[in-house]
PDB file of N, CA and C in Angstrom:
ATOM      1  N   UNK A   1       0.839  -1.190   0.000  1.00  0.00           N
ATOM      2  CA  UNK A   1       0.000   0.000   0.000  1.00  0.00           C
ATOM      3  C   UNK A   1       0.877   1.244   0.000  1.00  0.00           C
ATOM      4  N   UNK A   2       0.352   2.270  -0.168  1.00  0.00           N
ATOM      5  CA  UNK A   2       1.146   3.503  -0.467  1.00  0.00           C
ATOM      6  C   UNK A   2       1.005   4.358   0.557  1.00  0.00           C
ATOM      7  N   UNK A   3       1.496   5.522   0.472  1.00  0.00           N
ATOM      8  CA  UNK A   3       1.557   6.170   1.980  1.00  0.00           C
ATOM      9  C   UNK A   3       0.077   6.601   2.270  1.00  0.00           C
ATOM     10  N   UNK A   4      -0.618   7.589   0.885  1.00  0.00           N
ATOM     11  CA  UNK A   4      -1.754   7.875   0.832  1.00  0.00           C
ATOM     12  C   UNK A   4      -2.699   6.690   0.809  1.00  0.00           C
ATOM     13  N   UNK A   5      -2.701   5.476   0.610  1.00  0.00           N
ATOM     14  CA  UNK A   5      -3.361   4.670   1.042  1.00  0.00           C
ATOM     15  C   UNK A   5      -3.494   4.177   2.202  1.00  0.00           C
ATOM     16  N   UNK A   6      -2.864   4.253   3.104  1.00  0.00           N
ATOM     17  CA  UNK A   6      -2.713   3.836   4.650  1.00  0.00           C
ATOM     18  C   UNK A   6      -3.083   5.303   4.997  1.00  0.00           C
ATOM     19  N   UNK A   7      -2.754   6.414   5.062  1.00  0.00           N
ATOM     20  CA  UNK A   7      -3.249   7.545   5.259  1.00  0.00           C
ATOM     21  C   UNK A   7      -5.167   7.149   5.419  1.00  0.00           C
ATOM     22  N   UNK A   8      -5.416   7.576   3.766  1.00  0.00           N
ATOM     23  CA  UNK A   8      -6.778   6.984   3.502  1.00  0.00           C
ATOM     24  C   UNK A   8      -7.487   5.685   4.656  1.00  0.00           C
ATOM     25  N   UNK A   9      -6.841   4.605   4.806  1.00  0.00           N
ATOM     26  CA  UNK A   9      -8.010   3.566   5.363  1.00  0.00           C
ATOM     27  C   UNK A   9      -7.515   4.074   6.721  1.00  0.00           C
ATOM     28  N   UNK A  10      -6.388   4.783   7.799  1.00  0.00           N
ATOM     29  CA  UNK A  10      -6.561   4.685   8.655  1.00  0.00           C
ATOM     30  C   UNK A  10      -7.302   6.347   9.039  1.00  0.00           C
ATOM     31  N   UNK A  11      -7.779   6.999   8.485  1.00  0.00           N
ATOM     32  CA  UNK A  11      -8.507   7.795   8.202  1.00  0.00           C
ATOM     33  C   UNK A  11     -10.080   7.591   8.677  1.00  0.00           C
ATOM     34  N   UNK A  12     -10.280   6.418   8.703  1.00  0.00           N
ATOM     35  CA  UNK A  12     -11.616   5.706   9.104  1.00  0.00           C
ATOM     36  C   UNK A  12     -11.763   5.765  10.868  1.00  0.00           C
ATOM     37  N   UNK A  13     -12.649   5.489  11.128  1.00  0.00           N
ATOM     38  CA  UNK A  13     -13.065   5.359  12.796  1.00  0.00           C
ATOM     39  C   UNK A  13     -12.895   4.137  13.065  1.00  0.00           C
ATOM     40  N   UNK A  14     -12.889   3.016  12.320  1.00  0.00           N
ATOM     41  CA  UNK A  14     -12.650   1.407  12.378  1.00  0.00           C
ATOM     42  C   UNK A  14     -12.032   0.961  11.321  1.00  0.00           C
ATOM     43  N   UNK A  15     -11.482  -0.087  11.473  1.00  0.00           N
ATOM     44  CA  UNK A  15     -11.137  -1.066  10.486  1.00  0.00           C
ATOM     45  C   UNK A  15     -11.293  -2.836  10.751  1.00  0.00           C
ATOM     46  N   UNK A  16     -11.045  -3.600   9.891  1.00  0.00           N
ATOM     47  CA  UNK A  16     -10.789  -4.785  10.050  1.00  0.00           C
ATOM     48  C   UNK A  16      -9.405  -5.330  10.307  1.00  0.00           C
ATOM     49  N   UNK A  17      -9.394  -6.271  11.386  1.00  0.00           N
ATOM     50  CA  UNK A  17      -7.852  -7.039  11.164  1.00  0.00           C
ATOM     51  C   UNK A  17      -7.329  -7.228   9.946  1.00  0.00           C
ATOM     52  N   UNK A  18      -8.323  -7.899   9.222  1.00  0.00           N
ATOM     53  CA  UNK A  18      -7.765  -8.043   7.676  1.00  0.00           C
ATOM     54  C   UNK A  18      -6.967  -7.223   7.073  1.00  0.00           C
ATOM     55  N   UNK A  19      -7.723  -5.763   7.284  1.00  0.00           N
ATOM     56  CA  UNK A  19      -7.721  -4.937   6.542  1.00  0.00           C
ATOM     57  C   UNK A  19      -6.227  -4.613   7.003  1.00  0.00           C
ATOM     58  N   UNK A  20      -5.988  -4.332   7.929  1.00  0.00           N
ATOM     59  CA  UNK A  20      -4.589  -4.228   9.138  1.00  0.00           C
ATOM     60  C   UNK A  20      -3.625  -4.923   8.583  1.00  0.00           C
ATOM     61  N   UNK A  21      -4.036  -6.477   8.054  1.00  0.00           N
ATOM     62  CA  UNK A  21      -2.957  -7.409   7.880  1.00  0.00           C
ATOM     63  C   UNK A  21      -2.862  -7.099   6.601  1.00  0.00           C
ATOM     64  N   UNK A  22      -3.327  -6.712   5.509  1.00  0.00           N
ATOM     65  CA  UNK A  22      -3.379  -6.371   4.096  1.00  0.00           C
ATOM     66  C   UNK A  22      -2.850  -4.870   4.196  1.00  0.00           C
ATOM     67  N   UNK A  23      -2.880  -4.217   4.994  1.00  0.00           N
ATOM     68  CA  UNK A  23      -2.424  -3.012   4.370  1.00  0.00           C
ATOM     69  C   UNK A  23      -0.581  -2.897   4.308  1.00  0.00           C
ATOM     70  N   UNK A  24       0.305  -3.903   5.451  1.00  0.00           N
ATOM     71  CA  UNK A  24       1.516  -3.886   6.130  1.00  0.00           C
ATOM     72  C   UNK A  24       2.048  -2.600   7.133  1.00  0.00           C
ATOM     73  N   UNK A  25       1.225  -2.244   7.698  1.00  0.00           N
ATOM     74  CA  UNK A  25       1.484  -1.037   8.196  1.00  0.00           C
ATOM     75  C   UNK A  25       2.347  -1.587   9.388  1.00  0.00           C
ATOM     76  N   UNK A  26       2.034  -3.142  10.293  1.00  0.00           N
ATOM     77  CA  UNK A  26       3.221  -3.754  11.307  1.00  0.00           C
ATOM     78  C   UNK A  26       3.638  -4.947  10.429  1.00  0.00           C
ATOM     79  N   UNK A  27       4.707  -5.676  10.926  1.00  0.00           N
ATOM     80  CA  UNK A  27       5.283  -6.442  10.120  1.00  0.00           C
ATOM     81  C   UNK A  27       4.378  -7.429  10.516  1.00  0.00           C
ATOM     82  N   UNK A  28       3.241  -8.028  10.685  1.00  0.00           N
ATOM     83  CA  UNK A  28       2.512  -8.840  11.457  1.00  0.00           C
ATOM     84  C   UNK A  28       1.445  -9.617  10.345  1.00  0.00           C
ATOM     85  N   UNK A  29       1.048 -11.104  10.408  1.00  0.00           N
ATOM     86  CA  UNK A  29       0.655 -11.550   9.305  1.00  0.00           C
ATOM     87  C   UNK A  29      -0.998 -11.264  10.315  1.00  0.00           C
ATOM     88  N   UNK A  30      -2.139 -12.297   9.605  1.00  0.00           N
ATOM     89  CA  UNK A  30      -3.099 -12.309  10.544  1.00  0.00           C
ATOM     90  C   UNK A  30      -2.722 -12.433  12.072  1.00  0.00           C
ATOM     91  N   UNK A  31      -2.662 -13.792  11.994  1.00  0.00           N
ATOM     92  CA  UNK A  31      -2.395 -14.746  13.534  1.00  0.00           C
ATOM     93  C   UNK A  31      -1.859 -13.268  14.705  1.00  0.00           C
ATOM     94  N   UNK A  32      -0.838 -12.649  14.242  1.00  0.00           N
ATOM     95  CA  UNK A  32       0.038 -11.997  15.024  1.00  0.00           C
ATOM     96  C   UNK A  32      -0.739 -10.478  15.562  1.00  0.00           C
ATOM     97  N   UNK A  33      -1.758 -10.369  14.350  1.00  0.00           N
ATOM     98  CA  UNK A  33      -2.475  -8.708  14.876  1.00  0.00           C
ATOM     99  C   UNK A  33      -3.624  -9.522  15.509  1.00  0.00           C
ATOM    100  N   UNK A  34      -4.185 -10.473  15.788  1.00  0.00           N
ATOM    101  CA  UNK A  34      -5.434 -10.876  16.793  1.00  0.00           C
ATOM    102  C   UNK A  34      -4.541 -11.536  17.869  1.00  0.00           C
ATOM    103  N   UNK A  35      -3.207 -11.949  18.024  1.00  0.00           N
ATOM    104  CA  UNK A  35      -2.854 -11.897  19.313  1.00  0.00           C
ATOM    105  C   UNK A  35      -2.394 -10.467  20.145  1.00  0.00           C
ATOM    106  N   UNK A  36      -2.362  -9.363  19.003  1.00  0.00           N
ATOM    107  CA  UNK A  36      -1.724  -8.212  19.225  1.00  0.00           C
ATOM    108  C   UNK A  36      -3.326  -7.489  20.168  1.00  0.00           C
ATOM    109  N   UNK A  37      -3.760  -7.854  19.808  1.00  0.00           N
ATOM    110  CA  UNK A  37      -5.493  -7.757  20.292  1.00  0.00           C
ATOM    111  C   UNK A  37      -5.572  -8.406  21.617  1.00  0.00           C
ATOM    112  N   UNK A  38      -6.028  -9.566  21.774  1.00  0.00           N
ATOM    113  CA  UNK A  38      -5.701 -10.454  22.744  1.00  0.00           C
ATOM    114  C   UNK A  38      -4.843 -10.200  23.790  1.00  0.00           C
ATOM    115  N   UNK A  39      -3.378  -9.758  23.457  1.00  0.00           N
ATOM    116  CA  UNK A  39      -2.837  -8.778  24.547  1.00  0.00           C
ATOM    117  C   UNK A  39      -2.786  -7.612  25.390  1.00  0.00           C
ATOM    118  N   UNK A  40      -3.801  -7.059  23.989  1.00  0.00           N
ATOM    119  CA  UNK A  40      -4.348  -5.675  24.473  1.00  0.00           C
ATOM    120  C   UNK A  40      -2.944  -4.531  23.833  1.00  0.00           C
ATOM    121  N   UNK A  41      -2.585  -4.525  22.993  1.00  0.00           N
ATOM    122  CA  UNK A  41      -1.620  -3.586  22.536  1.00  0.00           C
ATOM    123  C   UNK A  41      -2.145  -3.046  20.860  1.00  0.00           C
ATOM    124  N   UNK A  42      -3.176  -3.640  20.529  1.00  0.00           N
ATOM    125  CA  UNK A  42      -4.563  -2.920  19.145  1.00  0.00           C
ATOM    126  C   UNK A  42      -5.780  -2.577  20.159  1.00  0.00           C
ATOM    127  N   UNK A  43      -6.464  -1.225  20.232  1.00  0.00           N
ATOM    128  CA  UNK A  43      -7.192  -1.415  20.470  1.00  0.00           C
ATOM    129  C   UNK A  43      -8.668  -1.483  19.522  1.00  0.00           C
ATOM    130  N   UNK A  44      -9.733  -2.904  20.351  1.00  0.00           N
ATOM    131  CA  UNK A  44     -10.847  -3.050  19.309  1.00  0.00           C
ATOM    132  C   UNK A  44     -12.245  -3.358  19.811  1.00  0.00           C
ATOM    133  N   UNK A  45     -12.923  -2.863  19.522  1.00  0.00           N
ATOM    134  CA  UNK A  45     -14.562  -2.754  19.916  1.00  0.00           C
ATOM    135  C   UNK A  45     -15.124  -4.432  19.015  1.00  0.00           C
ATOM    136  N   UNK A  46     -15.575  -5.102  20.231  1.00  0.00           N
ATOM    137  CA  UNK A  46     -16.403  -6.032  19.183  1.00  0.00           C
ATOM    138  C   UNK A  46     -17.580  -6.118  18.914  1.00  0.00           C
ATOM    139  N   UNK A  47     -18.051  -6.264  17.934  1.00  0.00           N
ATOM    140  CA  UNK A  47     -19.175  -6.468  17.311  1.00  0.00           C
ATOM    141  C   UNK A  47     -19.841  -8.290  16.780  1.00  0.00           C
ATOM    142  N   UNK A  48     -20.052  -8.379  18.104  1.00  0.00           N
ATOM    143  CA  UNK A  48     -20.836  -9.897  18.140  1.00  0.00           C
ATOM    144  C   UNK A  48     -19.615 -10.798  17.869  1.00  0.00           C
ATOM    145  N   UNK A  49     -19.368 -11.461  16.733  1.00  0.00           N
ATOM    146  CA  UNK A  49     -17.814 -12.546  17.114  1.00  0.00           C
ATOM    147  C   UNK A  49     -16.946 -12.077  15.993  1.00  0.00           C
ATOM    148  N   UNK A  50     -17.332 -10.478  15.612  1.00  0.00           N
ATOM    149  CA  UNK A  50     -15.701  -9.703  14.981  1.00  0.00           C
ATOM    150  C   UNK A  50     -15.585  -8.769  15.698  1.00  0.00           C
ATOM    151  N   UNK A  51     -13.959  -8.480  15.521  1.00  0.00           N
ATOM    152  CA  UNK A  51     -13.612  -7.150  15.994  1.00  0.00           C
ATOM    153  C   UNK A  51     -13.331  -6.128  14.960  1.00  0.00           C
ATOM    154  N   UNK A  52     -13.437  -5.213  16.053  1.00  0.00           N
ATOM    155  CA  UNK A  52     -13.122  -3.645  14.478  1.00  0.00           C
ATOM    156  C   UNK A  52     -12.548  -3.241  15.595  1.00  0.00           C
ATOM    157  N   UNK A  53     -11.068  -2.500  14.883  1.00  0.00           N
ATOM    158  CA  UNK A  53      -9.829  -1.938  15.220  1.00  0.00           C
ATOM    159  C   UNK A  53      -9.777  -0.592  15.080  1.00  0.00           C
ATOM    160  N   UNK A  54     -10.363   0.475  16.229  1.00  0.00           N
ATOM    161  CA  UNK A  54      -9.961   1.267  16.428  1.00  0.00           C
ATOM    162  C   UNK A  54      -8.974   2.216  15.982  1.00  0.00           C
ATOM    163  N   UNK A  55      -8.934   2.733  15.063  1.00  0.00           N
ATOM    164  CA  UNK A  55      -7.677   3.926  13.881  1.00  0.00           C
ATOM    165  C   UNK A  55      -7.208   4.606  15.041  1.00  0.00           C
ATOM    166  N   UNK A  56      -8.164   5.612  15.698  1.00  0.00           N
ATOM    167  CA  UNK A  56      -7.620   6.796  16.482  1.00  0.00           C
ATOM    168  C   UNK A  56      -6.477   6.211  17.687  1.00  0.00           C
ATOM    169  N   UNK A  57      -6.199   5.105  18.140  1.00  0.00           N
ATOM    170  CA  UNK A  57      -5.144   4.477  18.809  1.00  0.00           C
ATOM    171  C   UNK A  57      -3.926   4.443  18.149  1.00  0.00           C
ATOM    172  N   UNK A  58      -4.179   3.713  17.158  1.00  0.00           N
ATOM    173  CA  UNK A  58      -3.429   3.476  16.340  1.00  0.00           C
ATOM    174  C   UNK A  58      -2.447   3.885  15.447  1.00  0.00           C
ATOM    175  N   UNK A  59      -3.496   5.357  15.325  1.00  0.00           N
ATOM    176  CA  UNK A  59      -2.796   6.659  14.430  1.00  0.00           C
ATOM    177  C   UNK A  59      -1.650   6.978  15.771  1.00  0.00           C
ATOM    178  N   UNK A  60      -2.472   7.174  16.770  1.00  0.00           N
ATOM    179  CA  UNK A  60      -0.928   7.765  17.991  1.00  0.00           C
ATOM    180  C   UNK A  60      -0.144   6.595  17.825  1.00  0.00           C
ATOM    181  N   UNK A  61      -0.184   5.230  17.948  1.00  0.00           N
ATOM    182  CA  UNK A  61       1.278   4.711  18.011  1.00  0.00           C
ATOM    183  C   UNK A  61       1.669   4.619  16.973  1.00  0.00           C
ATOM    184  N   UNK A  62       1.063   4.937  16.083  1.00  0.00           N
ATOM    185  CA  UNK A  62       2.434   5.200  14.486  1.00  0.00           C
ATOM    186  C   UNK A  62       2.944   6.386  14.824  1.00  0.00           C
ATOM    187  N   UNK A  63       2.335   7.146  15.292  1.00  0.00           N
ATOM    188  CA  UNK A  63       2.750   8.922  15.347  1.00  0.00           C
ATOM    189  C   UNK A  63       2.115   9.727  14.104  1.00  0.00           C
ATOM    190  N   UNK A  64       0.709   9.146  13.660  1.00  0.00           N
ATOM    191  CA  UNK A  64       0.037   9.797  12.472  1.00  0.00           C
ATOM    192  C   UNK A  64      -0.401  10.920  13.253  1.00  0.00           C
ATOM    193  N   UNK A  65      -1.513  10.699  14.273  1.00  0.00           N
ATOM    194  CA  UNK A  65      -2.170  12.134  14.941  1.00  0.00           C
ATOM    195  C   UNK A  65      -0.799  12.978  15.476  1.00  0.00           C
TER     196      UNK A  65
END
């Protein structure tokens, strides 16, 4: 993905793990961003048996905001 593309989706109020693991923004495949969850170091709101990943966290630990 490109800079303006990660810009763009983390631009959103949520996302998907997927979307997380498809974009490469951590070096992390699936498995590794839902344990990154699980530890509590993504934060994510669930919605019945998915989660959606919180941007505005996220943007601070990249250092986007």
């Amino acid at each position: 993905m490109t800079t303006e593309e990660i810009r763009k989706l983390l631009s959103r109020p949520t996302i998907t793990p997927a979307e997380l693991a498809e974009s490469r923004i951590f070096p992390l495949g699936r498995n590794g961003i839902y344990d990154a969850i699980k530890r509590g170091k993504i934060a994510t709101i669930d919605l019945g048996h998915k989660k959606a990943i919180i941007t505005a966290p996220l943007r601070r630990q990249l250092g986007i905001d």
